[in-house]
C-alpha atoms as a PDB file:
ATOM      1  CA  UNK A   1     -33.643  67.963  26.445  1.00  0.00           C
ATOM      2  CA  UNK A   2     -32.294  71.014  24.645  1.00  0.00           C
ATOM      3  CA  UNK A   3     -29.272  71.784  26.299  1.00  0.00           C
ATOM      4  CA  UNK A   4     -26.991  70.218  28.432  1.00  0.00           C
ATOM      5  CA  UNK A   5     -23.496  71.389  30.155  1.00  0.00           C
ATOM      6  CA  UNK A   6     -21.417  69.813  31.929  1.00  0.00           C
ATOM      7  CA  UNK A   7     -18.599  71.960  33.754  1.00  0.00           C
ATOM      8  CA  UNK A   8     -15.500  70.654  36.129  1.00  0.00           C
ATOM      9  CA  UNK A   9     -13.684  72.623  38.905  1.00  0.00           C
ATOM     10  CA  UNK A  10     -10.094  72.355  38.811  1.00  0.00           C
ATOM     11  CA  UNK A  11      -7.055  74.154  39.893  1.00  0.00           C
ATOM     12  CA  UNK A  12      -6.345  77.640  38.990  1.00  0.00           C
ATOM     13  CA  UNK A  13      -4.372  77.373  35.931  1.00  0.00           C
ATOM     14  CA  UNK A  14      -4.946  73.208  35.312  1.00  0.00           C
ATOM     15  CA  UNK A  15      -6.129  73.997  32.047  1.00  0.00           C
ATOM     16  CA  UNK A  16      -3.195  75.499  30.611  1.00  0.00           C
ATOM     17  CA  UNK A  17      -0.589  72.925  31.663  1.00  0.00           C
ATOM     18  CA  UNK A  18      -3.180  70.328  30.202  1.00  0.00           C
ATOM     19  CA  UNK A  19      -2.720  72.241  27.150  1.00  0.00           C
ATOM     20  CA  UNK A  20       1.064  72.589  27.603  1.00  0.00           C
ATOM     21  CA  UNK A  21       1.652  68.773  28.093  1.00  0.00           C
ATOM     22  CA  UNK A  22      -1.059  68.226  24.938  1.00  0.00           C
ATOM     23  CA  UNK A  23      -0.374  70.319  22.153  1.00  0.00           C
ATOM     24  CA  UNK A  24       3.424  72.362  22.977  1.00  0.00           C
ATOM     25  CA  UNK A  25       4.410  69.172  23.608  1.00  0.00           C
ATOM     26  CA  UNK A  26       2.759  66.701  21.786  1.00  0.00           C
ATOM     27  CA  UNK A  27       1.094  64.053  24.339  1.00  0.00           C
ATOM     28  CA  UNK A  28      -1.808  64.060  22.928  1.00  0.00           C
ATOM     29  CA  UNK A  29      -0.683  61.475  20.207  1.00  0.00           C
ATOM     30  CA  UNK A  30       1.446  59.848  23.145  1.00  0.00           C
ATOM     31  CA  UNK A  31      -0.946  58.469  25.561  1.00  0.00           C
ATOM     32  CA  UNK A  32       1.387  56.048  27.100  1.00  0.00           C
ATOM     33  CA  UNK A  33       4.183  58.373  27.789  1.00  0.00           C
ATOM     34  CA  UNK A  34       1.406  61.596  28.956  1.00  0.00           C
ATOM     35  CA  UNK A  35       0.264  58.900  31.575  1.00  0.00           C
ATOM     36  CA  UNK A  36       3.726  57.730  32.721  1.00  0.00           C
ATOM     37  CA  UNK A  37       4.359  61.415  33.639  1.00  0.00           C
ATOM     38  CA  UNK A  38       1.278  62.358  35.246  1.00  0.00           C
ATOM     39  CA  UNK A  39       1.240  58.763  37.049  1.00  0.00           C
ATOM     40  CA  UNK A  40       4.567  59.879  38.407  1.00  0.00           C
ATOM     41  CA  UNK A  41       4.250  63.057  39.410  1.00  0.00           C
ATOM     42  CA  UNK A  42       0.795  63.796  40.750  1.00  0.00           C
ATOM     43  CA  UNK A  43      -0.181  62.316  44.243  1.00  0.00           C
ATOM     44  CA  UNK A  44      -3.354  59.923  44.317  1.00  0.00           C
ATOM     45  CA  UNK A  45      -5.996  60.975  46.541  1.00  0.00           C
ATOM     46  CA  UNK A  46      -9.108  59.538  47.488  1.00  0.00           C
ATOM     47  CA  UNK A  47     -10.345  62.532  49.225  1.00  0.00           C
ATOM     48  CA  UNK A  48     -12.171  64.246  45.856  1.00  0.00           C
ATOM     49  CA  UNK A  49     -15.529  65.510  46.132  1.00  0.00           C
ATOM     50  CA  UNK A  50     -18.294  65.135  43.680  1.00  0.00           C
ATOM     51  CA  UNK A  51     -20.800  68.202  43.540  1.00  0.00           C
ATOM     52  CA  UNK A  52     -23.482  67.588  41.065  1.00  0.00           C
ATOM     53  CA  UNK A  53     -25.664  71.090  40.408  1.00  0.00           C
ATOM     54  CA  UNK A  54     -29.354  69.864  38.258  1.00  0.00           C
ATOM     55  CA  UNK A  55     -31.958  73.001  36.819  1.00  0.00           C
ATOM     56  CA  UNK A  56     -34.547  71.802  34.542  1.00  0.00           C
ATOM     57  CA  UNK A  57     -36.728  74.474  33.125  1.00  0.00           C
ATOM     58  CA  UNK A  58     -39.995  73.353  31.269  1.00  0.00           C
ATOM     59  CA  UNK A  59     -43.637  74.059  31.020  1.00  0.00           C
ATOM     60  CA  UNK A  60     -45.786  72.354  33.326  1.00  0.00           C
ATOM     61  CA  UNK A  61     -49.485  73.226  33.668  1.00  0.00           C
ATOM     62  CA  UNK A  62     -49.333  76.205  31.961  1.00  0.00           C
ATOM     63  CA  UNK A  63     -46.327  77.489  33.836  1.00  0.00           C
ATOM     64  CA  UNK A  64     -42.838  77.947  33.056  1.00  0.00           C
ATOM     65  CA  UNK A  65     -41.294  76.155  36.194  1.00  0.00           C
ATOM     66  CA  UNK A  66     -36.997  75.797  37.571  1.00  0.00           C
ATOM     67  CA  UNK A  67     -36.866  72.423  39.553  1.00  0.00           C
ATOM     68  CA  UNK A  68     -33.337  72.677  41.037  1.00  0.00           C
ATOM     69  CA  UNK A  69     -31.269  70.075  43.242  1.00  0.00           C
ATOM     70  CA  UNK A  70     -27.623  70.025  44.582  1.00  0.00           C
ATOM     71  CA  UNK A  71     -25.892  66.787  45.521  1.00  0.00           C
ATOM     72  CA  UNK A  72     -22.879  66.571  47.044  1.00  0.00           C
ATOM     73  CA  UNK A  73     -20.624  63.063  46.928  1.00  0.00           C
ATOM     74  CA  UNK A  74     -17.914  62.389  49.640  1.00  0.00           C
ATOM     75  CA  UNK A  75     -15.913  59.283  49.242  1.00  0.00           C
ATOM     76  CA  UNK A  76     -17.327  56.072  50.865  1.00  0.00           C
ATOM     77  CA  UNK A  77     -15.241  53.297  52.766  1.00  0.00           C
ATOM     78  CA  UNK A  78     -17.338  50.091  51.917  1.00  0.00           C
ATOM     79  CA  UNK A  79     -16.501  46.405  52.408  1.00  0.00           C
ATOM     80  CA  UNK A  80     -12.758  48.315  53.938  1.00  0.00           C
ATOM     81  CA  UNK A  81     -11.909  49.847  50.581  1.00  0.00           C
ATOM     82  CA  UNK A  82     -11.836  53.751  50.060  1.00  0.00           C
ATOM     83  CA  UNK A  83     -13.553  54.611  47.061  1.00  0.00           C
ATOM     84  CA  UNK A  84     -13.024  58.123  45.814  1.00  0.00           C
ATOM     85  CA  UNK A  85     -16.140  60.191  45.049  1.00  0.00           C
ATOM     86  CA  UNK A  86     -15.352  60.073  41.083  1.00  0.00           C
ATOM     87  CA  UNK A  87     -15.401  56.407  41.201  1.00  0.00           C
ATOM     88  CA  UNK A  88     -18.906  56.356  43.205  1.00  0.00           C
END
């Protein structure tokens, strides 16, 4: 494998309050107290979704060939626990 990337979808914005709390702030170095506050003031949910996109591009048989598959993961309730789709 030559290149991988890996990619999330967040919230409009998300990546600049990470960066606020991080480095205007300083959390970085204060894991404890960056996990109190987030603990506290973001809602759990168990109602993520998991989309996984796959392209491999290679030779095969003298052809350059693009396999491609899309998975999508929805939460599962199993044994009467919710598991979010992250945790799957």
């Amino acid at each position: 494998m030559r290149t991988l990337n890996y990619k999330t979808v967040r919230y409009e914005g998300h990546q600049y309050l990470m960066k606020f709390l991080t480095q205007e702030l300083g959390l970085s170095d204060r894991h404890e107290l960056l996990q109190e506050i987030l603990e506290n003031s973001i809602p759990i949910t168990k109602q993520d979704v998991v989309v996984i996109f796959c392209f491999v591009t290679g030779w095969k048989n003298g052809y350059l060939q693009q396999i491609s598959d899309v998975r999508k993961i929805d939460p599962l309730n199993l044994y009467g626990e919710t598991w979010s789709s992250i945790q799957l």
